[in-house]
C-alpha atoms as a PDB file:
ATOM      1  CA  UNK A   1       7.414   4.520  35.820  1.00  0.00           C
ATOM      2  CA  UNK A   2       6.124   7.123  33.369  1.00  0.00           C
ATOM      3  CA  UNK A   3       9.096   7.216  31.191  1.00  0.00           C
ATOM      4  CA  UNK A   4       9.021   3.550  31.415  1.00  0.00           C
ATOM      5  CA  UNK A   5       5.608   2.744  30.325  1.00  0.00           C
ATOM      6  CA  UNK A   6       6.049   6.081  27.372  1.00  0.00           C
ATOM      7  CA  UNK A   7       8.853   4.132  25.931  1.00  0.00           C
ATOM      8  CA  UNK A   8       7.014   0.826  25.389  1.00  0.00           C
ATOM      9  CA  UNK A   9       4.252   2.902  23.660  1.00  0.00           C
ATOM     10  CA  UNK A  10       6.934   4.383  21.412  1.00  0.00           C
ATOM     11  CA  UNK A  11       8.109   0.871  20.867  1.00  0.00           C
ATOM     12  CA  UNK A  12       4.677  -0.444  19.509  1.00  0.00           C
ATOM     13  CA  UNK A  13       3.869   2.804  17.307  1.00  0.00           C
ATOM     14  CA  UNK A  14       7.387   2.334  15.583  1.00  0.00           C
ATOM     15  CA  UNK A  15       6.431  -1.012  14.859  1.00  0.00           C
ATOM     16  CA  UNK A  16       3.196  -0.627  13.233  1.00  0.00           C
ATOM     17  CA  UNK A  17       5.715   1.214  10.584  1.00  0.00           C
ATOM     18  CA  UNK A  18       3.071   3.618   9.649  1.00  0.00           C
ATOM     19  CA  UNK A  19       4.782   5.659   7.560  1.00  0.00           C
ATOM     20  CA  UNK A  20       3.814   2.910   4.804  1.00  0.00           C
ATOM     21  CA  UNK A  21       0.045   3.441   5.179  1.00  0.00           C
ATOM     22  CA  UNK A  22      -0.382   5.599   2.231  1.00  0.00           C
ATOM     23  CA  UNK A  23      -0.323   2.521   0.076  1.00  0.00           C
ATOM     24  CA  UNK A  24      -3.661   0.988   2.081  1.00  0.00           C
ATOM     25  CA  UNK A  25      -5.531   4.540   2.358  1.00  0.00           C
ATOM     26  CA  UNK A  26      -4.638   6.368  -0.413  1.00  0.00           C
ATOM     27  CA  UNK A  27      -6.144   3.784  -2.598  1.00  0.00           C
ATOM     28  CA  UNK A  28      -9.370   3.930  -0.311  1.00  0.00           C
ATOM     29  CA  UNK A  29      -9.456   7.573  -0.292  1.00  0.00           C
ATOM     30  CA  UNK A  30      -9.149   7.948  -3.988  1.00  0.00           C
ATOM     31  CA  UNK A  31     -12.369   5.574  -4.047  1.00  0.00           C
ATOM     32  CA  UNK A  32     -14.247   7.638  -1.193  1.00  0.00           C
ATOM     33  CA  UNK A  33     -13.229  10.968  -3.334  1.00  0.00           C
ATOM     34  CA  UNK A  34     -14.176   9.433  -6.803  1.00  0.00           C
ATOM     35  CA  UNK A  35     -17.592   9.319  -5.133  1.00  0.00           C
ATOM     36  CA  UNK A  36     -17.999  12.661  -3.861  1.00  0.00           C
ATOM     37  CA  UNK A  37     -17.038  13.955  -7.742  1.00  0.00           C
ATOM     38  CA  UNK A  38     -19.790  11.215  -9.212  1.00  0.00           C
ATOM     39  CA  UNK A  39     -22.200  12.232  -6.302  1.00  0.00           C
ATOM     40  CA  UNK A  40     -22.366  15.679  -7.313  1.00  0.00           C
ATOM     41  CA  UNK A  41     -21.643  15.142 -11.454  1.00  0.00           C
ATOM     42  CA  UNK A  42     -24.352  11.743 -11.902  1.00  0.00           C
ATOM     43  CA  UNK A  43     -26.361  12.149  -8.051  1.00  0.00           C
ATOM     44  CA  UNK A  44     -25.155   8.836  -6.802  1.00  0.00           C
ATOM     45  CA  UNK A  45     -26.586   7.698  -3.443  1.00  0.00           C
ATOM     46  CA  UNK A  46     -23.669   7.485  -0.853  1.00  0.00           C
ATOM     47  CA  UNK A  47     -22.926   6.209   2.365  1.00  0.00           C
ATOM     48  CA  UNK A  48     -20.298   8.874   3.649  1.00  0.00           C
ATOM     49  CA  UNK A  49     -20.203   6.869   7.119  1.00  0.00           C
ATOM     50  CA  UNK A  50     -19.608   2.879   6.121  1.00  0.00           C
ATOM     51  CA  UNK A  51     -16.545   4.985   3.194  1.00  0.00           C
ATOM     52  CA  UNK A  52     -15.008   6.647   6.267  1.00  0.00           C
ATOM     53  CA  UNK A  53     -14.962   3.231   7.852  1.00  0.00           C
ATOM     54  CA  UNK A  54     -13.395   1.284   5.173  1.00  0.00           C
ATOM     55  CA  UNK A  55     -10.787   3.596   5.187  1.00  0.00           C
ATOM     56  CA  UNK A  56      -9.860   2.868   8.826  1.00  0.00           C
ATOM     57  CA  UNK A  57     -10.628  -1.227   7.765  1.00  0.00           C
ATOM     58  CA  UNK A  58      -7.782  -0.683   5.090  1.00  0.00           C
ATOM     59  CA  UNK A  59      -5.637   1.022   7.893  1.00  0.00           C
ATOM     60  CA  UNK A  60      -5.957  -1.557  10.607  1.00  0.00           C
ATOM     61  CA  UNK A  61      -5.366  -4.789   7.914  1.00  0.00           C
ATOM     62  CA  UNK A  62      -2.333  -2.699   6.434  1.00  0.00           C
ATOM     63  CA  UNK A  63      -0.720  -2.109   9.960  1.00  0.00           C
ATOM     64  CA  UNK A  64      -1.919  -5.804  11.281  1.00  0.00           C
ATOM     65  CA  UNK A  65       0.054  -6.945   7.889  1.00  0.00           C
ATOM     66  CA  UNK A  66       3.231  -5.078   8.399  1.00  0.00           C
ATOM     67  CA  UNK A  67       3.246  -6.436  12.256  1.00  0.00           C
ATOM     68  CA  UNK A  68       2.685 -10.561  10.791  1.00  0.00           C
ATOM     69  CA  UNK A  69       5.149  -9.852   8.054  1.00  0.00           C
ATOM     70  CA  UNK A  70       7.970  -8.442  10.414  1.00  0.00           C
ATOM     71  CA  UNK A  71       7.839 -11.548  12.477  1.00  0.00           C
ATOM     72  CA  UNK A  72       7.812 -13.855   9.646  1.00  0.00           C
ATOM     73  CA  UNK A  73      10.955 -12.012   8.015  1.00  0.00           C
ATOM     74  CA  UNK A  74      12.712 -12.307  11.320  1.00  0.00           C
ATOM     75  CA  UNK A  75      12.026 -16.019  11.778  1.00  0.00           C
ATOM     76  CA  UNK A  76      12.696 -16.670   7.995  1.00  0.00           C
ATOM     77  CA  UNK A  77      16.481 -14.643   8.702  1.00  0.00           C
ATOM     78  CA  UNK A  78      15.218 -12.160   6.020  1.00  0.00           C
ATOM     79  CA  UNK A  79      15.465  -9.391   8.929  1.00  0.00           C
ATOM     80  CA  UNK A  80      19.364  -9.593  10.507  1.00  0.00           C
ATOM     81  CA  UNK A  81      21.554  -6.812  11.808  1.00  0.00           C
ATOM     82  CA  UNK A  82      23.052  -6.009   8.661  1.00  0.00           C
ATOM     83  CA  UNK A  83      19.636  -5.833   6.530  1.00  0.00           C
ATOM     84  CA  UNK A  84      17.286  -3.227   6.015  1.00  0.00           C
ATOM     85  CA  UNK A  85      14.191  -2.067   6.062  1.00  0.00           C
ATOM     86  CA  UNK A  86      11.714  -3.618   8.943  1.00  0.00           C
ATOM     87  CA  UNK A  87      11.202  -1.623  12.230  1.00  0.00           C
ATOM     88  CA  UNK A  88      14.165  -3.061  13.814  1.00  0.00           C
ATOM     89  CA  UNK A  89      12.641  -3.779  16.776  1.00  0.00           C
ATOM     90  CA  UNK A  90      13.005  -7.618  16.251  1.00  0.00           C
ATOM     91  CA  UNK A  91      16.743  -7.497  14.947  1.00  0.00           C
ATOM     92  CA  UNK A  92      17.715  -5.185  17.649  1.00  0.00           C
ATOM     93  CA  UNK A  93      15.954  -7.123  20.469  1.00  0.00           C
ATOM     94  CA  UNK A  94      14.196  -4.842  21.542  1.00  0.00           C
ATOM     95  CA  UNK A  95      10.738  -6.280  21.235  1.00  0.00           C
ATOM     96  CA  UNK A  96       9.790 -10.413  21.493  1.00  0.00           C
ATOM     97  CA  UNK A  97       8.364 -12.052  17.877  1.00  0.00           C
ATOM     98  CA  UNK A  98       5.890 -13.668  19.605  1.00  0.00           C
ATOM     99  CA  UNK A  99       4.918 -10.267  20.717  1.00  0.00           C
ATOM    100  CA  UNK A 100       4.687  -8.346  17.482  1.00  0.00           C
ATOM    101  CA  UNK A 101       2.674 -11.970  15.825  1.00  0.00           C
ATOM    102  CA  UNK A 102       0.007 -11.369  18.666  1.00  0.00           C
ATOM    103  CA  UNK A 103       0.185  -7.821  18.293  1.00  0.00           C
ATOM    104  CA  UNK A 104      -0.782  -7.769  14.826  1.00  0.00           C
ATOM    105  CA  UNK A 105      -3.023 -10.278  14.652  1.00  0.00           C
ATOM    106  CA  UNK A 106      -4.827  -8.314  17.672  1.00  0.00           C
ATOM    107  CA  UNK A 107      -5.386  -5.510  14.606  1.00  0.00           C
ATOM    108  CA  UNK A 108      -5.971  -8.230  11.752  1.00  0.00           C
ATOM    109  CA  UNK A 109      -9.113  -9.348  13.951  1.00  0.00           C
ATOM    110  CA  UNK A 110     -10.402  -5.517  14.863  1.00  0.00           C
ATOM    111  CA  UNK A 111     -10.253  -5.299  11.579  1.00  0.00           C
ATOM    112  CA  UNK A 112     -11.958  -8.796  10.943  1.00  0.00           C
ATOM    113  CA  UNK A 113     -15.084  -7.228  13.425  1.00  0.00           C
ATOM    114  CA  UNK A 114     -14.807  -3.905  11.442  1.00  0.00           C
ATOM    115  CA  UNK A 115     -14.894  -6.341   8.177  1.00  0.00           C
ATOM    116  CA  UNK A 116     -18.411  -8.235   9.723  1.00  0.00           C
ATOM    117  CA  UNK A 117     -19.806  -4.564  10.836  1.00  0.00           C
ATOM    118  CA  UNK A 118     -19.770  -3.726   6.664  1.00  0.00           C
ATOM    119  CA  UNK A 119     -20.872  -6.288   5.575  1.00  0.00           C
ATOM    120  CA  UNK A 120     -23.823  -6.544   7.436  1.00  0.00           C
ATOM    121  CA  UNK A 121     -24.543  -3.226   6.401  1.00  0.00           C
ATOM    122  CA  UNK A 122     -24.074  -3.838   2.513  1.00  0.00           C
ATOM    123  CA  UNK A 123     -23.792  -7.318   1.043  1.00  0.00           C
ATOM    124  CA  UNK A 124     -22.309 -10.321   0.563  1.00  0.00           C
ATOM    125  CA  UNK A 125     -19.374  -8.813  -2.311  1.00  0.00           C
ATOM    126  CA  UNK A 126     -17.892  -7.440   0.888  1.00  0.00           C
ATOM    127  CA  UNK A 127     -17.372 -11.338   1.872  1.00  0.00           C
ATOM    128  CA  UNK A 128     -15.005 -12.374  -0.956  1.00  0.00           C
ATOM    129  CA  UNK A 129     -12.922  -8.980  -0.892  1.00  0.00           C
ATOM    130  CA  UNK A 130     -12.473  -9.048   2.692  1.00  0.00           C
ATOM    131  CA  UNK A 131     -11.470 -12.503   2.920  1.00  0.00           C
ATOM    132  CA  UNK A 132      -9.035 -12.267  -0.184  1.00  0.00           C
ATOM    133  CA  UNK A 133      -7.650  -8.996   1.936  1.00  0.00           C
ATOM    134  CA  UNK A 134      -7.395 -10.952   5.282  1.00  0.00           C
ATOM    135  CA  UNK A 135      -5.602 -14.201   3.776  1.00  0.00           C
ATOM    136  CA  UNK A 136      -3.237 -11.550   1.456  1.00  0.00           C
ATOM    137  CA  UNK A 137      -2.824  -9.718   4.771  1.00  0.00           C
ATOM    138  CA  UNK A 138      -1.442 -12.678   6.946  1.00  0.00           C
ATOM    139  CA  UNK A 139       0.009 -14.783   4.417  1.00  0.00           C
ATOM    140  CA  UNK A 140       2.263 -12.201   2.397  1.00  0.00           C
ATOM    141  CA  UNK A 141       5.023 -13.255   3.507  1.00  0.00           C
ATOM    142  CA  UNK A 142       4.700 -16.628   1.249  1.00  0.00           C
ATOM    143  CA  UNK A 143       3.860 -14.662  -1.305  1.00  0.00           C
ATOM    144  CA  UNK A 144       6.677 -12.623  -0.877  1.00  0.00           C
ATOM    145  CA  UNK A 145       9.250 -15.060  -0.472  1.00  0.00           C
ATOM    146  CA  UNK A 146       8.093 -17.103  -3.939  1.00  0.00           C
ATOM    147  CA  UNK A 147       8.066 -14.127  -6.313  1.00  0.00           C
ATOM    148  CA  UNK A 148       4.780 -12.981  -6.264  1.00  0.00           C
ATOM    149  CA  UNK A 149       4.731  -9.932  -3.740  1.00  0.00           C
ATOM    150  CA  UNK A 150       5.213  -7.212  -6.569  1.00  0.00           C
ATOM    151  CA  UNK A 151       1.052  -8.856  -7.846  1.00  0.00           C
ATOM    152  CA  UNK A 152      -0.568  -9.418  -4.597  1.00  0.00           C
ATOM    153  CA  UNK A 153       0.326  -5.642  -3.344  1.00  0.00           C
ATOM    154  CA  UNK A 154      -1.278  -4.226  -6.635  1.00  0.00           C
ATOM    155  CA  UNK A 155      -4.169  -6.713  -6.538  1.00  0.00           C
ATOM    156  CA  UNK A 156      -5.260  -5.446  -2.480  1.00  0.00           C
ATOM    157  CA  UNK A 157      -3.848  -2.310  -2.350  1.00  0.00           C
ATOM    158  CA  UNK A 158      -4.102  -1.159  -6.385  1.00  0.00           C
ATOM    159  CA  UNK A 159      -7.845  -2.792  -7.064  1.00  0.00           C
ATOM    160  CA  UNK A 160      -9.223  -4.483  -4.087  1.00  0.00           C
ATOM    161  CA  UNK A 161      -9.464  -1.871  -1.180  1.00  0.00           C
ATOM    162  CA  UNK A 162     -10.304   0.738  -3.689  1.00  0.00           C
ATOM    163  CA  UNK A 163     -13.206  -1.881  -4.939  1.00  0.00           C
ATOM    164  CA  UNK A 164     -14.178  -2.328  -1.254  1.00  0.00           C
ATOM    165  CA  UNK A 165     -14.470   1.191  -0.370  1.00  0.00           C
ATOM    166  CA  UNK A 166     -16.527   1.795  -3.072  1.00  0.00           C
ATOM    167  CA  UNK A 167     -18.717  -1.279  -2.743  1.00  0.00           C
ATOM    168  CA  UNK A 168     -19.630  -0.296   1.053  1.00  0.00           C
ATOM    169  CA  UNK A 169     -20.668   3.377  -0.049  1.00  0.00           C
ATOM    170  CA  UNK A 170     -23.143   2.122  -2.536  1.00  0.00           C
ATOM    171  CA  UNK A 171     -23.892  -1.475  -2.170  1.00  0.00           C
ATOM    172  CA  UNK A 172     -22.964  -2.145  -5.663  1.00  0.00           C
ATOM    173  CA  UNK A 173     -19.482  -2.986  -7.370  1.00  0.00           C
ATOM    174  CA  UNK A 174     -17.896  -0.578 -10.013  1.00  0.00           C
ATOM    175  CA  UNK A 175     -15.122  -1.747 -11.643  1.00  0.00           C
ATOM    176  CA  UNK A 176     -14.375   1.684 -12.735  1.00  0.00           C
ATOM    177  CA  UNK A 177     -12.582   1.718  -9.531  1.00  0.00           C
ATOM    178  CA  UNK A 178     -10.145  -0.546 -10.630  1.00  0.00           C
ATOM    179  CA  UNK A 179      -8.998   1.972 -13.528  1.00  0.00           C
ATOM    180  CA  UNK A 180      -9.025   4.945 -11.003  1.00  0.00           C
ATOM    181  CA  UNK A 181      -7.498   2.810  -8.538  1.00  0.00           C
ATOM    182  CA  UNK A 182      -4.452   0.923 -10.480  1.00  0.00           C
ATOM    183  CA  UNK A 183      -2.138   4.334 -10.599  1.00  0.00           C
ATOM    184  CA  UNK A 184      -1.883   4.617  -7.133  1.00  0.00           C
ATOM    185  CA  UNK A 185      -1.291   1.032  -7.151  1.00  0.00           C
ATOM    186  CA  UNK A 186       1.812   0.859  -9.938  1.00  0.00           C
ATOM    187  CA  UNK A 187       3.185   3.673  -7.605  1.00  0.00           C
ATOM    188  CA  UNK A 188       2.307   1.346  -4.200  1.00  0.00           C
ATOM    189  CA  UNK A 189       4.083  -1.451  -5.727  1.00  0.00           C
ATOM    190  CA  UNK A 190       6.972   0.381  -6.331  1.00  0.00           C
ATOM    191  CA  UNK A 191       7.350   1.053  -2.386  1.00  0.00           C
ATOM    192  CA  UNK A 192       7.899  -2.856  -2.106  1.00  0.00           C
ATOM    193  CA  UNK A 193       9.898  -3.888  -5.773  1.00  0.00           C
ATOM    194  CA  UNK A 194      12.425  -0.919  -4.017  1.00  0.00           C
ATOM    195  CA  UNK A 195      12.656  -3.045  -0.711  1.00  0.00           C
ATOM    196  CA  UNK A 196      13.397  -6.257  -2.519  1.00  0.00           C
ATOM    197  CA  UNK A 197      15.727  -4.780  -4.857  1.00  0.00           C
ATOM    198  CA  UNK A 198      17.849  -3.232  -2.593  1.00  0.00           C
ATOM    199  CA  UNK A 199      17.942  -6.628  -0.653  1.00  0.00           C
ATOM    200  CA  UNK A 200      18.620  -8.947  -3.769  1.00  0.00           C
ATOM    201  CA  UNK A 201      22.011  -9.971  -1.696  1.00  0.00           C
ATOM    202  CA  UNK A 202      20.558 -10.098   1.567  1.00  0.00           C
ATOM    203  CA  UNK A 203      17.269 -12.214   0.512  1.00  0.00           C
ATOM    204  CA  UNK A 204      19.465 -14.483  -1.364  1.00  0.00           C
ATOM    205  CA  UNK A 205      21.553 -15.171   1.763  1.00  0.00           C
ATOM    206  CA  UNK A 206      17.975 -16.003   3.622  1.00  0.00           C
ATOM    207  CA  UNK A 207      16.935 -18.727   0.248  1.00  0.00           C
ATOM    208  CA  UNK A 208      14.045 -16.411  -0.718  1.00  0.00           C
ATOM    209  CA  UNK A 209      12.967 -15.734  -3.692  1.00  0.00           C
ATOM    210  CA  UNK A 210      11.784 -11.949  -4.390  1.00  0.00           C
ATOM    211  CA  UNK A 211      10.615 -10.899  -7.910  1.00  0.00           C
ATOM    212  CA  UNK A 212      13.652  -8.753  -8.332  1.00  0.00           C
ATOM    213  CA  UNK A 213      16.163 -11.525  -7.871  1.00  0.00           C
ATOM    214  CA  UNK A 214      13.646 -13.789 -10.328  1.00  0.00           C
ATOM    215  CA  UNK A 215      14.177 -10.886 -13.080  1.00  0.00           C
ATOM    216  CA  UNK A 216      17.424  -9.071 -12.015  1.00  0.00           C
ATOM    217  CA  UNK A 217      18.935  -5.943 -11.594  1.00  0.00           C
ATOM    218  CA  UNK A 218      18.627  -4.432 -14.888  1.00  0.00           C
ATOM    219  CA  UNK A 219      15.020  -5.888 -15.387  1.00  0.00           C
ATOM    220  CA  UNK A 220      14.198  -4.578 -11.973  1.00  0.00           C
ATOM    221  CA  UNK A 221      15.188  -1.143 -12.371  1.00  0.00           C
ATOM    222  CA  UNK A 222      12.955  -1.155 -15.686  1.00  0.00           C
ATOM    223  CA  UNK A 223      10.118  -2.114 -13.661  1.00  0.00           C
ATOM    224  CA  UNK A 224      10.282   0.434 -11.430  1.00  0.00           C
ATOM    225  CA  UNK A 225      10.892   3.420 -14.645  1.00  0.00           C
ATOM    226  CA  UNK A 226       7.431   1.064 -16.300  1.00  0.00           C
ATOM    227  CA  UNK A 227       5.556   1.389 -13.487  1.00  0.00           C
ATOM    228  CA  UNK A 228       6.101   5.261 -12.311  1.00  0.00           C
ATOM    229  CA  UNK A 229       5.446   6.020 -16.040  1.00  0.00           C
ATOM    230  CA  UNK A 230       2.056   4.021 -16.458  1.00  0.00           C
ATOM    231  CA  UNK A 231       0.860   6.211 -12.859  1.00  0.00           C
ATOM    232  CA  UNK A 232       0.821   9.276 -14.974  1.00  0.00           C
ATOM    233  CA  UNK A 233      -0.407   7.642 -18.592  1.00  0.00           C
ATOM    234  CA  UNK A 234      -3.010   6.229 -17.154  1.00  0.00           C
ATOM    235  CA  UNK A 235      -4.827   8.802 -14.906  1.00  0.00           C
ATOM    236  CA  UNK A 236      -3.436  11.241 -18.469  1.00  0.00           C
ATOM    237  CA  UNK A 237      -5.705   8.066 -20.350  1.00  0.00           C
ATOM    238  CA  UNK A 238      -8.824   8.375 -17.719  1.00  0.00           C
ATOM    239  CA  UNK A 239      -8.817  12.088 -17.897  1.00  0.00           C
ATOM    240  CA  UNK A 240      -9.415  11.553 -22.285  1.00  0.00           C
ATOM    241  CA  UNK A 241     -12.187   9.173 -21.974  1.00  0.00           C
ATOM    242  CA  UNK A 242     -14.331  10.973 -19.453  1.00  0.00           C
ATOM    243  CA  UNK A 243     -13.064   9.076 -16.249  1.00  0.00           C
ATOM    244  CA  UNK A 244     -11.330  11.565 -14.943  1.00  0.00           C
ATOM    245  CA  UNK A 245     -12.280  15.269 -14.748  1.00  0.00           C
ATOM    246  CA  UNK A 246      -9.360  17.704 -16.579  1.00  0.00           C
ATOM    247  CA  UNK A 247      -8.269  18.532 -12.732  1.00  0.00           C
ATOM    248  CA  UNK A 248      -6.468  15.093 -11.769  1.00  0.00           C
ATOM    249  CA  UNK A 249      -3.885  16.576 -14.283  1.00  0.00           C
ATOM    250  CA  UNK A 250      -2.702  18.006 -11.181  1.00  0.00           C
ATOM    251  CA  UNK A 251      -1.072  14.590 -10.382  1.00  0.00           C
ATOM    252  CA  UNK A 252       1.711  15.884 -13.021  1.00  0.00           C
ATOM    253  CA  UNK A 253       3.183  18.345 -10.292  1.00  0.00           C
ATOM    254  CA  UNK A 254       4.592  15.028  -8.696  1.00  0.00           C
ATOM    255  CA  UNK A 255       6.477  14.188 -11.719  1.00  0.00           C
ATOM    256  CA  UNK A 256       9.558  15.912 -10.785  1.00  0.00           C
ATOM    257  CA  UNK A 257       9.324  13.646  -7.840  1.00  0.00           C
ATOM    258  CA  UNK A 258       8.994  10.711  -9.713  1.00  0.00           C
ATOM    259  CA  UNK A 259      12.030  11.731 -11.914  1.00  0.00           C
ATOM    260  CA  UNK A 260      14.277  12.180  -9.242  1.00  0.00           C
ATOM    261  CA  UNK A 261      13.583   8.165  -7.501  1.00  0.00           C
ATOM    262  CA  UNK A 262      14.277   6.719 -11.027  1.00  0.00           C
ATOM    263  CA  UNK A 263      17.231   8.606 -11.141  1.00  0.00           C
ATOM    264  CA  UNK A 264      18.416   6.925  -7.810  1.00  0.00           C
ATOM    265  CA  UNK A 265      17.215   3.622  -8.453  1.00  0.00           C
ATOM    266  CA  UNK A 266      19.743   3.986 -11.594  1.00  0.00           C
ATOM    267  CA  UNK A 267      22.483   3.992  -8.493  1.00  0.00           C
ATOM    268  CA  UNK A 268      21.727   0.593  -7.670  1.00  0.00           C
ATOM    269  CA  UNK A 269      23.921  -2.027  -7.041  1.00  0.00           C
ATOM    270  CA  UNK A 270      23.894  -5.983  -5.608  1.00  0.00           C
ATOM    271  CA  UNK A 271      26.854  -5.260  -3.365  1.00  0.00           C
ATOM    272  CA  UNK A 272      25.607  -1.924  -2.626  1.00  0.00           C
ATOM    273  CA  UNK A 273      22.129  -2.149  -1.025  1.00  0.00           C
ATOM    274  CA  UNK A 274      22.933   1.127   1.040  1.00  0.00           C
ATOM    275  CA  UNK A 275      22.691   3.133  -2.215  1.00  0.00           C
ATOM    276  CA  UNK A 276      19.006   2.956  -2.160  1.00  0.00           C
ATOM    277  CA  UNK A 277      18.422   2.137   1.521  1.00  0.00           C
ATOM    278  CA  UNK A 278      15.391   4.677   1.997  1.00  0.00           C
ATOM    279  CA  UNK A 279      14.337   4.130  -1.275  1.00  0.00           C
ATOM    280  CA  UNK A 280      10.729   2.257   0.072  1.00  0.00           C
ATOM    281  CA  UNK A 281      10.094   5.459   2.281  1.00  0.00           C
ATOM    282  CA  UNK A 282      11.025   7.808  -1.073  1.00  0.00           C
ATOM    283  CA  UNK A 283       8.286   5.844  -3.309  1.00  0.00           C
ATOM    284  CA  UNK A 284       5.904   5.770   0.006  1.00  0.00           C
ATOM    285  CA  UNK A 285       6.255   9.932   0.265  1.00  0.00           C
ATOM    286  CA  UNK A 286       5.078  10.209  -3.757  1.00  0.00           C
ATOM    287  CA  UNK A 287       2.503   7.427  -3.343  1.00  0.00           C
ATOM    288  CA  UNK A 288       1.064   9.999  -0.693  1.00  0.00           C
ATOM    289  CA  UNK A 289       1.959  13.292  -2.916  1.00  0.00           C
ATOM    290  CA  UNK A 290       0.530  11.730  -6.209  1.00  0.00           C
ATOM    291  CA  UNK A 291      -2.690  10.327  -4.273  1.00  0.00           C
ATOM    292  CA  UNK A 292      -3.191  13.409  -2.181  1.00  0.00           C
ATOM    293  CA  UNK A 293      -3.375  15.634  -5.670  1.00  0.00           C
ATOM    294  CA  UNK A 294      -5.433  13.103  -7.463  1.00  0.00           C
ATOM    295  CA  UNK A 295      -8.232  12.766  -4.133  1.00  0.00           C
ATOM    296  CA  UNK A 296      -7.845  16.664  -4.329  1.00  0.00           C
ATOM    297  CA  UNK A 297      -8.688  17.020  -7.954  1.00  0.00           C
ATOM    298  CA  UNK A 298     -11.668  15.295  -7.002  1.00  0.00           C
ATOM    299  CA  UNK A 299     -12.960  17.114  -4.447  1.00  0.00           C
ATOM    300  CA  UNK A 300     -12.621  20.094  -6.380  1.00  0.00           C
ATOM    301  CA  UNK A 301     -14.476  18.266  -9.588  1.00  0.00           C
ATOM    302  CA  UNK A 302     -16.869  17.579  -7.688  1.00  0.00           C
ATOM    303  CA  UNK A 303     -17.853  20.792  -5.649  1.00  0.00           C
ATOM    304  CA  UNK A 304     -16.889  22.962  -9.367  1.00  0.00           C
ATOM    305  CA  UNK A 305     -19.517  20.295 -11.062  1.00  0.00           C
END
């Protein structure tokens, strides 16, 4: 019975696909660490408590997103044995849609209450944000079947949960945050524009429309070289005008990183999707790396002062 009941846990941890949440909390954290360097640089009032909470808010809406999404891709025939990506659980049979639906929008509404709790405790900004982040949240997939995926994952995840965040540790909006913010997001967007253009065949086969079958292969494949690129000018740009203290240079450690996934996305191919299947866990790994430095540098800005 044990074994039995361990196994259906595993089942519902693999689908939560966590491996992707860097691209909700990093952007979060970077806010929450952008205010411990002002906090000690300009003596900024914080709330340390309602930050550490919107960081778990981001978590819960990411993982209640990737749950709604994998249902929707399975019931749309994005999601088949031969694809990609997903948890598998739904291809493979091993779990019921209707199952993984309620399951994640059991965490969409935890995080809904978590949502409510924050903006009790702030103000009314919260509303709009959160409600933008709950209706990206559940209704992605539409998005992400007409093209427009690629924006609404840099809008929430590049500008809006950073924007949150920093709203609920001060009560006021600085849209600063959306500069220190946006290279973590080029880099979060990546994660996904990989996905879709590895499954340009496969999506076509399910009459979606992804933005890398809109622009191509070639056109694709630029995207992803623009937007690794602009990650590192623009925290280089931040760091110039002030934004930035001189230690988020750090971030350039990860370029070798970043070298080495443009070089494989150069291997793709239509008819090959397996040449970049794990390409969406490779740009998830240096969203984390690239985040992790830049939340480091700071940290260490702010306790050097």
């Amino acid at each position: 019975m044990t074994n039995f009941m361990n196994f259906k846990f595993s089942n519902y941890l693999i689908a939560l696909r966590a491996w992707s949440a860097p691209a909700s909390t990093m952007p979060a954290l970077a806010a929450f660490s952008y205010y411990f360097y002002k906090h000690f640089t300009s003596n900024i009032a914080v709330n340390w408590t309602l930050g550490a909470l919107a960081i778990l808010g981001a978590f819960i809406f990411h993982m209640g997103a990737n749950l709604v999404s994998d249902y929707f891709d399975f019931r749309q025939g994005v999601d088949r044995k031969e694809t990609y990506g997903s948890s598998r659980l739904l291809v493979d049979g091993v779990m019921q849609p209707k199952t993984i639906l309620w399951y994640g929008v059991a965490f969409l509404f935890v995080g809904c209450v978590l949502g409510v709790f924050l903006w009790r405790n702030t103000g009314n900004n919260l509303l709009w944000i959160g409600v933008a982040g709950l209706v990206g949240s559940f209704f992605y997939y539409k998005f992400k079947f007409n093209a427009l995926g690629d924006l609404l994952i840099f809008v929430i995840f590049g500008q809006l949960v950073a924007l949150g965040t920093g709203f609920v540790m001060t009560s006021s909006l600085n849209f600063t945050l959306l500069l220190v913010s946006a290279p973590i997001g080029f880099l979060v967007v990546n994660i996904l524009h990989s996905n879709n253009l590895r499954d340009i065949k496969h999506d076509g086969q399910a009459n979606i429309r992804t933005q890398a079958m809109v622009i191509g292969l070639r056109a694709s494949k630029i995207q992803y070289f623009t937007l690794s690129a602009l990650a590192y000018l623009f925290v280089i740009g931040m760091i110039i005008c002030g934004i930035l203290s001189v230690w988020s240079a750090l971030v350039l450690l990860t370029v070798p990183i970043s070298i080495k996934n443009c070089k494989r996305i150069t291997t793709a191919e239509i008819e090959k999707p397996e040449n970049i299947k794990d390409m969406d866990t490779e740009s998830a790994k240096l969203v984390l790396m690239f985040s992790l430095l830049l939340i480091l540098s700071n940290f260490i800005a702010g306790i050097l002062k």
